[in-house]
PDB file of N, CA and C in Angstrom:
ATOM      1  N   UNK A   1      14.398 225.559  -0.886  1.00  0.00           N
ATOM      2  CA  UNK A   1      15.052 224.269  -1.034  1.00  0.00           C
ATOM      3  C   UNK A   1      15.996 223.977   0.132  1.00  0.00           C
ATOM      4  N   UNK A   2      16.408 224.907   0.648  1.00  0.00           N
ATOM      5  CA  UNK A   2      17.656 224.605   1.680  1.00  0.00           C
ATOM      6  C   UNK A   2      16.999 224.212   3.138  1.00  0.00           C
ATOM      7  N   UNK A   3      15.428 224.523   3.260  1.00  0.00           N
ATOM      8  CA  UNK A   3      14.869 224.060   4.410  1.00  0.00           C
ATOM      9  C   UNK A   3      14.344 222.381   4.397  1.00  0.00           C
ATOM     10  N   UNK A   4      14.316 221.869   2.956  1.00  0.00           N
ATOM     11  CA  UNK A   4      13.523 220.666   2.906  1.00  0.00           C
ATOM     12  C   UNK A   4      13.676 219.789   3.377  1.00  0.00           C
ATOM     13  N   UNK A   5      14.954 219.410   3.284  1.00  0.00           N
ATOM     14  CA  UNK A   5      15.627 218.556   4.199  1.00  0.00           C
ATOM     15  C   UNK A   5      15.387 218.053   5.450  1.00  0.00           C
ATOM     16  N   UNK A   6      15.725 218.630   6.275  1.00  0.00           N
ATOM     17  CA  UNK A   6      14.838 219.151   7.779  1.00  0.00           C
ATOM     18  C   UNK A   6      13.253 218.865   7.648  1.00  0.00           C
ATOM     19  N   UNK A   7      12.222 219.376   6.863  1.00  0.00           N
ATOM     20  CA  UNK A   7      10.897 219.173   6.824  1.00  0.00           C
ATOM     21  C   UNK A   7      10.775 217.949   6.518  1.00  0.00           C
ATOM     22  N   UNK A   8      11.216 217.515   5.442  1.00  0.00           N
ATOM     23  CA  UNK A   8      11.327 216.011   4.767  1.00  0.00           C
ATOM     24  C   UNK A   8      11.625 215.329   6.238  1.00  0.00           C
ATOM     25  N   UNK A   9      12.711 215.197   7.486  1.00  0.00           N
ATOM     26  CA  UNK A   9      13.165 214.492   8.099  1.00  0.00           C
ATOM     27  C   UNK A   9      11.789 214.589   9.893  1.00  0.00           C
ATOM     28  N   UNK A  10      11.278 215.663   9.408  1.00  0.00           N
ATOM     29  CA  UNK A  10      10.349 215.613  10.806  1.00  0.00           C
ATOM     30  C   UNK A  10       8.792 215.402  10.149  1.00  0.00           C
ATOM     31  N   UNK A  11       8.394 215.270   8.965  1.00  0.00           N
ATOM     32  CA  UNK A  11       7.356 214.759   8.220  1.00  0.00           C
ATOM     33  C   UNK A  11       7.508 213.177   8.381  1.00  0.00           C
ATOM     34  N   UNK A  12       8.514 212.755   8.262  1.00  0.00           N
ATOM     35  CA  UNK A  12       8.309 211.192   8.288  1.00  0.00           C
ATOM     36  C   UNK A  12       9.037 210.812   9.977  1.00  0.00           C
ATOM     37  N   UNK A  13       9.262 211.607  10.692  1.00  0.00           N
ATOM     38  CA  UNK A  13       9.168 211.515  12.163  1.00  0.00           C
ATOM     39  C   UNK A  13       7.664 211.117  12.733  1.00  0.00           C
ATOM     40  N   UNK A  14       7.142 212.366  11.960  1.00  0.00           N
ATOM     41  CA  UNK A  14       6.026 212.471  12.601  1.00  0.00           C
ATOM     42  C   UNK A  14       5.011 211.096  11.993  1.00  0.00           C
ATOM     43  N   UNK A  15       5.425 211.042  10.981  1.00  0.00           N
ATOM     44  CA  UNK A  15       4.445 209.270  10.890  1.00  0.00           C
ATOM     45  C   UNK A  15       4.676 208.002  11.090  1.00  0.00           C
ATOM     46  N   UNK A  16       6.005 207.967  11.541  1.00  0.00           N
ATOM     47  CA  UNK A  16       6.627 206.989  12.157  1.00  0.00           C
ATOM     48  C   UNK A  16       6.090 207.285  13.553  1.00  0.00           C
ATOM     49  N   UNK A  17       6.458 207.834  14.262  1.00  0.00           N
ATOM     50  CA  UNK A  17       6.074 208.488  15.771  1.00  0.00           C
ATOM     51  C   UNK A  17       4.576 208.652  16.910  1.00  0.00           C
ATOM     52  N   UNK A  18       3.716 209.312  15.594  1.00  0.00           N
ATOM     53  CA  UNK A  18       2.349 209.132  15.666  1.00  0.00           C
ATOM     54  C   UNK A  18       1.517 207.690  15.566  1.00  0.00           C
ATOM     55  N   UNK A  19       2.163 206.943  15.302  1.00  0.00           N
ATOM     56  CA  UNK A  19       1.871 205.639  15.277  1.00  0.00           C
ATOM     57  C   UNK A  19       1.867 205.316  16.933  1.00  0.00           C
ATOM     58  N   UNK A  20       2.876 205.903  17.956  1.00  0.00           N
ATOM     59  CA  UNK A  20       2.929 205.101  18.786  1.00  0.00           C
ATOM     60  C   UNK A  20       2.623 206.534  20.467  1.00  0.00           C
ATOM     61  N   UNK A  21       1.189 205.559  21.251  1.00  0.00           N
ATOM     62  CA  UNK A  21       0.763 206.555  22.174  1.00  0.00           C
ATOM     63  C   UNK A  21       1.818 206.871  22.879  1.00  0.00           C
ATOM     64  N   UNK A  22       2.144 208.232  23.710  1.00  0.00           N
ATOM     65  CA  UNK A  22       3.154 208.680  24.659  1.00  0.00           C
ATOM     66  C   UNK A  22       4.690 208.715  24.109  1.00  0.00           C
ATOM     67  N   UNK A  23       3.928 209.492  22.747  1.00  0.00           N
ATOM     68  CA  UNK A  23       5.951 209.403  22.169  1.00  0.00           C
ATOM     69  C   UNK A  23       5.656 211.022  21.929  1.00  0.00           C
ATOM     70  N   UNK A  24       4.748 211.771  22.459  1.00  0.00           N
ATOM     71  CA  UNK A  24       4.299 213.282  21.995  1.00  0.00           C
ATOM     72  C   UNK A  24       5.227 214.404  22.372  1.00  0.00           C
ATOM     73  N   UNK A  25       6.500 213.934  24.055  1.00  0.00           N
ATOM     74  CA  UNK A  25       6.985 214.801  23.862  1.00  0.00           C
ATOM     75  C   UNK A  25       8.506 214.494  22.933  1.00  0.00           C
ATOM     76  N   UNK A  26       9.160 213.056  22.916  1.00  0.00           N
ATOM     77  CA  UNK A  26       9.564 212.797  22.060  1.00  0.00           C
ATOM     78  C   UNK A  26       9.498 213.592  20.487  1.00  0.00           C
ATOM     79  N   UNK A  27       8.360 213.946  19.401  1.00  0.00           N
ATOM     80  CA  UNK A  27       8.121 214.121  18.729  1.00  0.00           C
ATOM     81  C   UNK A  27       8.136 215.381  18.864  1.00  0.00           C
ATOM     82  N   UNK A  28       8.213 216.249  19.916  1.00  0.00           N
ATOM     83  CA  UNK A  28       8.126 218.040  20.112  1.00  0.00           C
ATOM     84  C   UNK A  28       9.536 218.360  19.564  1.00  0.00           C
ATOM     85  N   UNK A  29       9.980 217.411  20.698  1.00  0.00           N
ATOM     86  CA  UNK A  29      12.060 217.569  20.816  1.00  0.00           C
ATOM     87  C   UNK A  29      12.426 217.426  19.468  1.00  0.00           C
ATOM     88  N   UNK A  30      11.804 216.138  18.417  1.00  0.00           N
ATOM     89  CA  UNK A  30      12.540 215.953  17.223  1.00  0.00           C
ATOM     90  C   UNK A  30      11.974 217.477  16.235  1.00  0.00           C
ATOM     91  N   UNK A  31      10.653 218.291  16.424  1.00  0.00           N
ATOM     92  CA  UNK A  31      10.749 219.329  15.692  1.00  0.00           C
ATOM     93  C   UNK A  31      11.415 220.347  16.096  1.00  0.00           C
ATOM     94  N   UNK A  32      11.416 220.392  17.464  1.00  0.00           N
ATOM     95  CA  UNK A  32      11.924 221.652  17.734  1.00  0.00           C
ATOM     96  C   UNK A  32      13.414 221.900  17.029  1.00  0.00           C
ATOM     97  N   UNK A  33      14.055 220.735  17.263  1.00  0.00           N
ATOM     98  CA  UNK A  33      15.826 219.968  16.817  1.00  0.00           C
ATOM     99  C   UNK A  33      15.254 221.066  15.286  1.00  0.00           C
ATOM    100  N   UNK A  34      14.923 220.082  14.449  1.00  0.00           N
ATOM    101  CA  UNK A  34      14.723 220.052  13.008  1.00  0.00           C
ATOM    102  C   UNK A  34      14.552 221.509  12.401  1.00  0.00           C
ATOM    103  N   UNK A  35      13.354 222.343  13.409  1.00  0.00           N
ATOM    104  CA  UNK A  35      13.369 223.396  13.018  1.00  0.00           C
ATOM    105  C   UNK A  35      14.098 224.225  12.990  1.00  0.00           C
ATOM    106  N   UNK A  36      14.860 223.994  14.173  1.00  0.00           N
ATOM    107  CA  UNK A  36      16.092 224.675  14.115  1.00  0.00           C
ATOM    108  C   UNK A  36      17.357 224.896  13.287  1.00  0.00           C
ATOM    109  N   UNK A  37      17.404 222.997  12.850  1.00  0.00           N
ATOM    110  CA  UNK A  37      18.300 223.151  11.327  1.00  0.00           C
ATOM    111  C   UNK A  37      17.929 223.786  10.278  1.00  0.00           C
ATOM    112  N   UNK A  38      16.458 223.690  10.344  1.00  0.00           N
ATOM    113  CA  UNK A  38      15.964 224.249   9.734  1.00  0.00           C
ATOM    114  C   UNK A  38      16.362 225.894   9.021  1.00  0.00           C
ATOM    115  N   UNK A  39      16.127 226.555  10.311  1.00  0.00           N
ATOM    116  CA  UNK A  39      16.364 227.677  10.083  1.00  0.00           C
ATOM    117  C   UNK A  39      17.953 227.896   9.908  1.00  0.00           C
ATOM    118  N   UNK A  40      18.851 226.865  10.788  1.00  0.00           N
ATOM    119  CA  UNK A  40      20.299 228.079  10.247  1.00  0.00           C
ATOM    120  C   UNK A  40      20.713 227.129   9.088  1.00  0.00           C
ATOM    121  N   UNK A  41      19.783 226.380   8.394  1.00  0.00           N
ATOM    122  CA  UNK A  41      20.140 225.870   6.988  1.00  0.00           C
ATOM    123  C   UNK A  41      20.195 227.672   5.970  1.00  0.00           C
ATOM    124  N   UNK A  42      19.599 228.838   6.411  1.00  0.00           N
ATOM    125  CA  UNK A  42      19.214 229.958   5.588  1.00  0.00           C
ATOM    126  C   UNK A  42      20.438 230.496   6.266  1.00  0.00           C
ATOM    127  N   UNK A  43      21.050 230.387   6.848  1.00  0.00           N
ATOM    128  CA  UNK A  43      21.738 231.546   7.024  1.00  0.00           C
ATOM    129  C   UNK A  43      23.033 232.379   6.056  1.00  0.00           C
ATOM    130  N   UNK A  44      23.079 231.384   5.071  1.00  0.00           N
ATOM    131  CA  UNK A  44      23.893 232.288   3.887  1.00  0.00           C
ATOM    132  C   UNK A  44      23.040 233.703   3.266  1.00  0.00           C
ATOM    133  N   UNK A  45      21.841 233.549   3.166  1.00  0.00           N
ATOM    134  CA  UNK A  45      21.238 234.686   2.610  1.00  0.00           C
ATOM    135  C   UNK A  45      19.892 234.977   3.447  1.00  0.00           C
ATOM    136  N   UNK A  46      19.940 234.584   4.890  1.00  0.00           N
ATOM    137  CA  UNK A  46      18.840 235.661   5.343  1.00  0.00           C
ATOM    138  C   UNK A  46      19.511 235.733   6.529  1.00  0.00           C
ATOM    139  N   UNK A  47      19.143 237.246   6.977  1.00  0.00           N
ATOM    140  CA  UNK A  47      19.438 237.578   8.458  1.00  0.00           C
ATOM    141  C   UNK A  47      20.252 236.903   9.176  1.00  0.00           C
ATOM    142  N   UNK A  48      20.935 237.539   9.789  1.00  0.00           N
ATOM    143  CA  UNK A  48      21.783 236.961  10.960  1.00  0.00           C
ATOM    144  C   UNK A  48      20.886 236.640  12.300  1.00  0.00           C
ATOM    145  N   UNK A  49      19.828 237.145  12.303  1.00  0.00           N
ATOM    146  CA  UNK A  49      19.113 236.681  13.461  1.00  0.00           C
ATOM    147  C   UNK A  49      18.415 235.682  13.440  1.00  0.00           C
ATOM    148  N   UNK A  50      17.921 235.389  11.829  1.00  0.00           N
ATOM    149  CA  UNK A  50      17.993 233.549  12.173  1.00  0.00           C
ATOM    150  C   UNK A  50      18.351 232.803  12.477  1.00  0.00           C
ATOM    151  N   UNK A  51      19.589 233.028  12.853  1.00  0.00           N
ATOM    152  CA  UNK A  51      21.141 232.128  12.522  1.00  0.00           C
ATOM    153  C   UNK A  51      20.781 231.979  14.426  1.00  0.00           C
ATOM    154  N   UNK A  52      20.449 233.167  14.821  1.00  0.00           N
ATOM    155  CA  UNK A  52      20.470 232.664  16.283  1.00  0.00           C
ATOM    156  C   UNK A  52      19.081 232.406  17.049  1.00  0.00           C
ATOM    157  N   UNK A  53      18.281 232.009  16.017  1.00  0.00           N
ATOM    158  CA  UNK A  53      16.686 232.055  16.024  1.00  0.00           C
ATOM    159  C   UNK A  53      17.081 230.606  16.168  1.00  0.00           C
ATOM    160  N   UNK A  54      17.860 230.122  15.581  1.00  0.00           N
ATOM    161  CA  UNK A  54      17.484 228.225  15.023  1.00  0.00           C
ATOM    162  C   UNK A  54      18.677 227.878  15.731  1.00  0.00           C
ATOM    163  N   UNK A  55      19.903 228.693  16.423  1.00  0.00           N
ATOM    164  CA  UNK A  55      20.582 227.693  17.553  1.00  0.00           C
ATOM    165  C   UNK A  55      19.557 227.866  18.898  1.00  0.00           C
ATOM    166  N   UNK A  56      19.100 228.815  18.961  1.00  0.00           N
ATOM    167  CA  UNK A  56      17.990 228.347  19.932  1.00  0.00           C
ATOM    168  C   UNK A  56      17.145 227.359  20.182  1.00  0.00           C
ATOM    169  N   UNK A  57      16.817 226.989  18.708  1.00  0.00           N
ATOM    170  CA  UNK A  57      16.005 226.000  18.276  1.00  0.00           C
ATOM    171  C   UNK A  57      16.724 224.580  18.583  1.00  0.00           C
ATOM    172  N   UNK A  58      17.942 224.571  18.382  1.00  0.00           N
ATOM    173  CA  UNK A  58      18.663 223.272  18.213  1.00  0.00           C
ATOM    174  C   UNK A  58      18.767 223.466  19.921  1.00  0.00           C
ATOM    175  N   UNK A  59      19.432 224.557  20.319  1.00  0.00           N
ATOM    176  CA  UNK A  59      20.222 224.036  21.667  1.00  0.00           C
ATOM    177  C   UNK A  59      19.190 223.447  22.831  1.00  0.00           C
ATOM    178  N   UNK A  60      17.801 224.107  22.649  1.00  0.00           N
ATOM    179  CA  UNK A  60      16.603 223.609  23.355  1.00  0.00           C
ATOM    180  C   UNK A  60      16.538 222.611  23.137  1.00  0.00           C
ATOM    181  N   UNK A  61      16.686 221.638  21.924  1.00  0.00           N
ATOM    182  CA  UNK A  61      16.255 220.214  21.651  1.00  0.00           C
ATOM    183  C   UNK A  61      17.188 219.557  22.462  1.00  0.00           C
ATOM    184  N   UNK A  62      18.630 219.748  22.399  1.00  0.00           N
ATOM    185  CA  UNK A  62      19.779 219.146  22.839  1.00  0.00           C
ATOM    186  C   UNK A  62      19.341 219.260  23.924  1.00  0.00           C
ATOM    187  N   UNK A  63      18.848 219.979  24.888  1.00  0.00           N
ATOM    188  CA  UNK A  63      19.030 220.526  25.784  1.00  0.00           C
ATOM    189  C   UNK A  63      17.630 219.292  27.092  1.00  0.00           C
ATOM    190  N   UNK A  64      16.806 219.520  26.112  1.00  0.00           N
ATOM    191  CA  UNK A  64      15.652 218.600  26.334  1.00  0.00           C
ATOM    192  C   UNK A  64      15.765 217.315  26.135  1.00  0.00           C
ATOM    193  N   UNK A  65      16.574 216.861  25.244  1.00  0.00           N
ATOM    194  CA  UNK A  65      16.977 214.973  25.292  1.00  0.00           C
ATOM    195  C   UNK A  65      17.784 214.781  26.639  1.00  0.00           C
ATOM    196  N   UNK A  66      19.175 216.050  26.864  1.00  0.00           N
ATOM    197  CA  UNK A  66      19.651 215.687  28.047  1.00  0.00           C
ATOM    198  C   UNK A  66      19.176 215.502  29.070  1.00  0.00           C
ATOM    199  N   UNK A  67      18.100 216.486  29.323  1.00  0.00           N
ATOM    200  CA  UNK A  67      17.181 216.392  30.294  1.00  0.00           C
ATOM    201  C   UNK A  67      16.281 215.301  30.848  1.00  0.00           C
ATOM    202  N   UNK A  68      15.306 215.209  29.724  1.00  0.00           N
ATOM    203  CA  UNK A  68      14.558 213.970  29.816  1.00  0.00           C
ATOM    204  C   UNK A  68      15.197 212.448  30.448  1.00  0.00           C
ATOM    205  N   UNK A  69      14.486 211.798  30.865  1.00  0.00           N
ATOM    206  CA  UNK A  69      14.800 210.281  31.372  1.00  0.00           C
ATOM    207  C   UNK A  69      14.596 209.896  30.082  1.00  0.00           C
ATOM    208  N   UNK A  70      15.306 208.299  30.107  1.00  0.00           N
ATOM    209  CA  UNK A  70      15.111 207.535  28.569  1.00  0.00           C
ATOM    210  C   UNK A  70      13.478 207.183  28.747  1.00  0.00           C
ATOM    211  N   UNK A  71      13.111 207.078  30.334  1.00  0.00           N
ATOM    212  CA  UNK A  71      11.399 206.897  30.383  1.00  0.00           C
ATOM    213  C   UNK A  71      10.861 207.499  30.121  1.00  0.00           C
ATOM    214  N   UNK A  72      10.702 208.895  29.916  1.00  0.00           N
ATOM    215  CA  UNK A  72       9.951 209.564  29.746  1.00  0.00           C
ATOM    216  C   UNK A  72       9.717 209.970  27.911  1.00  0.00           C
ATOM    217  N   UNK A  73      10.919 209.463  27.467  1.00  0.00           N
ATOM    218  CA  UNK A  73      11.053 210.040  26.053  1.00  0.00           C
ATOM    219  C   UNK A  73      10.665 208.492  25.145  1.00  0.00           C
ATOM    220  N   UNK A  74      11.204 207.513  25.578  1.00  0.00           N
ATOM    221  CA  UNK A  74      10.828 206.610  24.635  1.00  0.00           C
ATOM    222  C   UNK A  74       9.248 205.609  25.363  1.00  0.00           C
ATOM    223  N   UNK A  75       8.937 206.144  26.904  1.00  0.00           N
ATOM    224  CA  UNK A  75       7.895 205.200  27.205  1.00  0.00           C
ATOM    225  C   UNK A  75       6.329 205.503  26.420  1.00  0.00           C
ATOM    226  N   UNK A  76       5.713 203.941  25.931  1.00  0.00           N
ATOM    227  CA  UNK A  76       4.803 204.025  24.725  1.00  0.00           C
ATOM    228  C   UNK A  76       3.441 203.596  25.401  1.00  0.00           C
ATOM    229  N   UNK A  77       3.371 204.063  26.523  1.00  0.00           N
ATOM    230  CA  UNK A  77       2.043 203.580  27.402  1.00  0.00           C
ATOM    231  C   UNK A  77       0.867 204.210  27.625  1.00  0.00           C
ATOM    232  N   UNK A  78       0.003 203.655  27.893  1.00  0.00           N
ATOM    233  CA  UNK A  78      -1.017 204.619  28.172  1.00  0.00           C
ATOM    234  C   UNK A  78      -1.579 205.364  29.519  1.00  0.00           C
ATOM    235  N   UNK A  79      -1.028 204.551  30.432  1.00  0.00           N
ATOM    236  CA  UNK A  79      -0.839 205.426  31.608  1.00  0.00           C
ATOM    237  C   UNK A  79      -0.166 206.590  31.425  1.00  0.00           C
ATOM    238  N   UNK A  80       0.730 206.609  30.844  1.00  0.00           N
ATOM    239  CA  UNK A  80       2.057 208.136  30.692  1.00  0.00           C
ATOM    240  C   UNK A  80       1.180 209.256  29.594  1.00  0.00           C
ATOM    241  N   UNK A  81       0.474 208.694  29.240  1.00  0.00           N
ATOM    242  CA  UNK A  81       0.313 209.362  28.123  1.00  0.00           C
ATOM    243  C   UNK A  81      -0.378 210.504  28.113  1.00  0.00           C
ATOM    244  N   UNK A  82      -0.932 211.310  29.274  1.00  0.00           N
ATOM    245  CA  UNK A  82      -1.623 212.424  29.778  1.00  0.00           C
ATOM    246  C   UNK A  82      -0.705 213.679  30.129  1.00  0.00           C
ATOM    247  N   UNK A  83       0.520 212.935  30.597  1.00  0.00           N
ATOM    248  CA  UNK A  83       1.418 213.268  31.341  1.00  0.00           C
ATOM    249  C   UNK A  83       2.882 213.783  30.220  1.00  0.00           C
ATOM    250  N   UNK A  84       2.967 212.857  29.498  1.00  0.00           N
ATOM    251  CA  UNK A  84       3.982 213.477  28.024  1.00  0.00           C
ATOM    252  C   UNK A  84       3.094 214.340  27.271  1.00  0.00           C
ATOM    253  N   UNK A  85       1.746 214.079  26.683  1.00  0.00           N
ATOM    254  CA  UNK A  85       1.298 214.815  26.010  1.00  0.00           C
ATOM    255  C   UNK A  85       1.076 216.308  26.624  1.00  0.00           C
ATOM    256  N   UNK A  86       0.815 216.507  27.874  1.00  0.00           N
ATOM    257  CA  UNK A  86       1.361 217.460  28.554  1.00  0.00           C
ATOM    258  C   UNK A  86       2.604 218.804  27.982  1.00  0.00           C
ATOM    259  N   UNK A  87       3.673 217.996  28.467  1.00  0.00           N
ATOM    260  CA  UNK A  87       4.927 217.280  28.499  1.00  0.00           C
ATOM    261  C   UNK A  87       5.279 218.214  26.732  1.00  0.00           C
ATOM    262  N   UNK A  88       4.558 217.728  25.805  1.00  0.00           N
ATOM    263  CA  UNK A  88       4.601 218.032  24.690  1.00  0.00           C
ATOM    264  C   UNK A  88       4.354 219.591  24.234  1.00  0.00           C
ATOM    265  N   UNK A  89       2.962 220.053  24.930  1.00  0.00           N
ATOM    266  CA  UNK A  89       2.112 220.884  24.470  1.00  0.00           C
ATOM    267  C   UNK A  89       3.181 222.061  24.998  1.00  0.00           C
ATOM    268  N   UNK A  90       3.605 222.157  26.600  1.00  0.00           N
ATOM    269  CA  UNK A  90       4.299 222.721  26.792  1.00  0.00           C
ATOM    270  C   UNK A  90       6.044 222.981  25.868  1.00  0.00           C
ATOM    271  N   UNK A  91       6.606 221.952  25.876  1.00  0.00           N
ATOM    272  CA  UNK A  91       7.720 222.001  24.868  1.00  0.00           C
ATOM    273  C   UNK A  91       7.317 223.154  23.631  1.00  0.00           C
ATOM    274  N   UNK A  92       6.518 222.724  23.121  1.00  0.00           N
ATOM    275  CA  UNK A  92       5.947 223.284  21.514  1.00  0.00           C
ATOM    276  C   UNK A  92       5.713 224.532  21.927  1.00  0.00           C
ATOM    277  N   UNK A  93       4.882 224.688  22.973  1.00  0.00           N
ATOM    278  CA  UNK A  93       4.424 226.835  22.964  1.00  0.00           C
ATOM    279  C   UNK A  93       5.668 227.276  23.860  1.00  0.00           C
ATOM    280  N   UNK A  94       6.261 226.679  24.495  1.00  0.00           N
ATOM    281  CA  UNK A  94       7.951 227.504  24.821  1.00  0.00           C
ATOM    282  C   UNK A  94       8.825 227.834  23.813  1.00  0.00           C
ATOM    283  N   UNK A  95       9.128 227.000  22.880  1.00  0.00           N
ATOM    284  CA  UNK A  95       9.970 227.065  22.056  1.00  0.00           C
ATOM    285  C   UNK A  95       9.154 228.110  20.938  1.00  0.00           C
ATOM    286  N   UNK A  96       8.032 227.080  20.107  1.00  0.00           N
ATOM    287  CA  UNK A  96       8.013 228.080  18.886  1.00  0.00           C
ATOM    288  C   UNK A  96       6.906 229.202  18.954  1.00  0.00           C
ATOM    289  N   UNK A  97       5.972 229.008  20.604  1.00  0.00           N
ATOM    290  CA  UNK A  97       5.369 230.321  20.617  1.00  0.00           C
ATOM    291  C   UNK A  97       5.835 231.599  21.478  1.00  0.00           C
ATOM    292  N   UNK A  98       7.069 230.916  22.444  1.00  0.00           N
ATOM    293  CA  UNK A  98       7.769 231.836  23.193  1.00  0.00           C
ATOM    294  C   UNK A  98       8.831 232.797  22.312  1.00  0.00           C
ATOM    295  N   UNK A  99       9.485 231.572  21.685  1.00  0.00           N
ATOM    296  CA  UNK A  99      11.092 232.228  20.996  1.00  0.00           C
ATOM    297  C   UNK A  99      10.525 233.007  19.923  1.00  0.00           C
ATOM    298  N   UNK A 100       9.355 232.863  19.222  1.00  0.00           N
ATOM    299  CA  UNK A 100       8.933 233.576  18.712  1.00  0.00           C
ATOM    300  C   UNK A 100       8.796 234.928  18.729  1.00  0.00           C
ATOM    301  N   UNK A 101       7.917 234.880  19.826  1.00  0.00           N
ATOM    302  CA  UNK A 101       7.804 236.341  20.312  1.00  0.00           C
ATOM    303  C   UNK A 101       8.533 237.193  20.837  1.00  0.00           C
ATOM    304  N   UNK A 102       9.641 236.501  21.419  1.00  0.00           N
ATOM    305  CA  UNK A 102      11.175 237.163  22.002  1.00  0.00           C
ATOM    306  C   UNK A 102      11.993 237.860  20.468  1.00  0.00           C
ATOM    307  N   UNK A 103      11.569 236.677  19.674  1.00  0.00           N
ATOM    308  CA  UNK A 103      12.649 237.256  18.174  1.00  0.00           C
ATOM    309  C   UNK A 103      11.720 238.629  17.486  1.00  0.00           C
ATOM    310  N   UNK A 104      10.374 238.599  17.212  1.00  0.00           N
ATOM    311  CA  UNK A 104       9.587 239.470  17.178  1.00  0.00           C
ATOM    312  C   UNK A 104       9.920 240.904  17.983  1.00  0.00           C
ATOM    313  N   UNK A 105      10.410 241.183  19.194  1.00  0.00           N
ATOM    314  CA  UNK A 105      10.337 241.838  19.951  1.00  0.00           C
ATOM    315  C   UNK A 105      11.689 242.399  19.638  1.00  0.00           C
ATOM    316  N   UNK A 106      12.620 241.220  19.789  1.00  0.00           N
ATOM    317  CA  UNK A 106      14.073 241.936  19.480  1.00  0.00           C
ATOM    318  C   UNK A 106      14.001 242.729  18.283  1.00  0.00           C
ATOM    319  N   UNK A 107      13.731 242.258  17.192  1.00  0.00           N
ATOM    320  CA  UNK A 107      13.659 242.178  15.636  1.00  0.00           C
ATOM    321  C   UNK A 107      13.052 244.375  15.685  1.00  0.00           C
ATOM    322  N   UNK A 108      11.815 244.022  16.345  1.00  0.00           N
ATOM    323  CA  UNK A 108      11.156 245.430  16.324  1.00  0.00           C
ATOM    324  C   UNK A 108      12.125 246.524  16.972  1.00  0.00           C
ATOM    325  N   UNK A 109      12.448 246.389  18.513  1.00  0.00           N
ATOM    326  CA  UNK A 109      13.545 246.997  19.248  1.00  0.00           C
ATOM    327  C   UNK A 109      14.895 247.482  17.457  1.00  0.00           C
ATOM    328  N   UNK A 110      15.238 246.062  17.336  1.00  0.00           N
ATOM    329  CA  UNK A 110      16.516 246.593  16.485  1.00  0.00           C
ATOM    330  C   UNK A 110      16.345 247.577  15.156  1.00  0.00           C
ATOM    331  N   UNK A 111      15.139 247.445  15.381  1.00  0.00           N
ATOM    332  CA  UNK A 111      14.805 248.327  13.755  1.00  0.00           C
ATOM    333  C   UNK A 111      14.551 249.875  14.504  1.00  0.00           C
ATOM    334  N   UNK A 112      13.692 249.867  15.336  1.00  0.00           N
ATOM    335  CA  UNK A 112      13.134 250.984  15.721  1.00  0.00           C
ATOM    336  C   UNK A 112      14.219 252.120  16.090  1.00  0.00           C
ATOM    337  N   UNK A 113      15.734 251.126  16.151  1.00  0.00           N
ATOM    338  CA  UNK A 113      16.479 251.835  16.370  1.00  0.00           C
ATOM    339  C   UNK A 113      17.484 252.499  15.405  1.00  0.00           C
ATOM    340  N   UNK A 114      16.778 252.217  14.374  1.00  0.00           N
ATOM    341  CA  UNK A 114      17.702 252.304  12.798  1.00  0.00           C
ATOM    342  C   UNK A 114      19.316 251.482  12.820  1.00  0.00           C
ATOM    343  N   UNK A 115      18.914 250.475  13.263  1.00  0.00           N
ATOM    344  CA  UNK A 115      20.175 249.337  13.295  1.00  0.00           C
ATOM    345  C   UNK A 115      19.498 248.556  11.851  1.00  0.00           C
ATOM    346  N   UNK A 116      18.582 248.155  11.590  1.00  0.00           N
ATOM    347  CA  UNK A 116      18.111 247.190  10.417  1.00  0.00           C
ATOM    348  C   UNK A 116      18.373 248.058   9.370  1.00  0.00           C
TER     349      UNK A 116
END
């Protein structure tokens, strides 16, 4: 229950959003954000390494609106649209297939060491 919120808020992102071509990396940034609340929405009762699993999550999003031009994030064209969706694919496997595997790795390291 404490994640729904967040899912509820990038479920109707995503169908608001998907409606419109070249909003793909737009729509990366709003999950990556979300997932991230996502996750340190748990942090009363799971792991402390979620807690820094999902400011990762958030600070990348923040981090990526600052970045971005307002063109690149809100333009709805079809020329751009090769180029964000791009733009997108990359966002999505940095964040949740990279940080992934970094937390995976730590996670194993910290156990192997009888710290867990």
């Amino acid at each position: 229950m404490a994640i729904a919120p967040a899912f509820l808020v990038a479920g109707a992102l995503t169908i608001l959003l998907t409606r419109n071509r070249g909003s793909e990396i737009f729509l990366a940034v709003c999950w990556i954000g979300l997932y991230g609340m996502a996750l340190l929405s748990t942090v009363t009762f799971a792991p402390r390494s979620i807690g820094v699993l999902g400011w990762a999550f958030v600070l990348t999003s923040c981090l990526c609106l600052g970045l971005l031009t307002q063109d690149y994030l809100f333009s709805f064209t079809a020329s751009r649209h090769v180029t964000l969706e791009s733009l997108g694919y990359l966002a999505m496997a940095g964040t949740f297939g990279l940080y992934h595997i970094i937390y995976g790795f730590a996670v194993m390291f910290y156990d192997r060491h009888g710290n867990g």
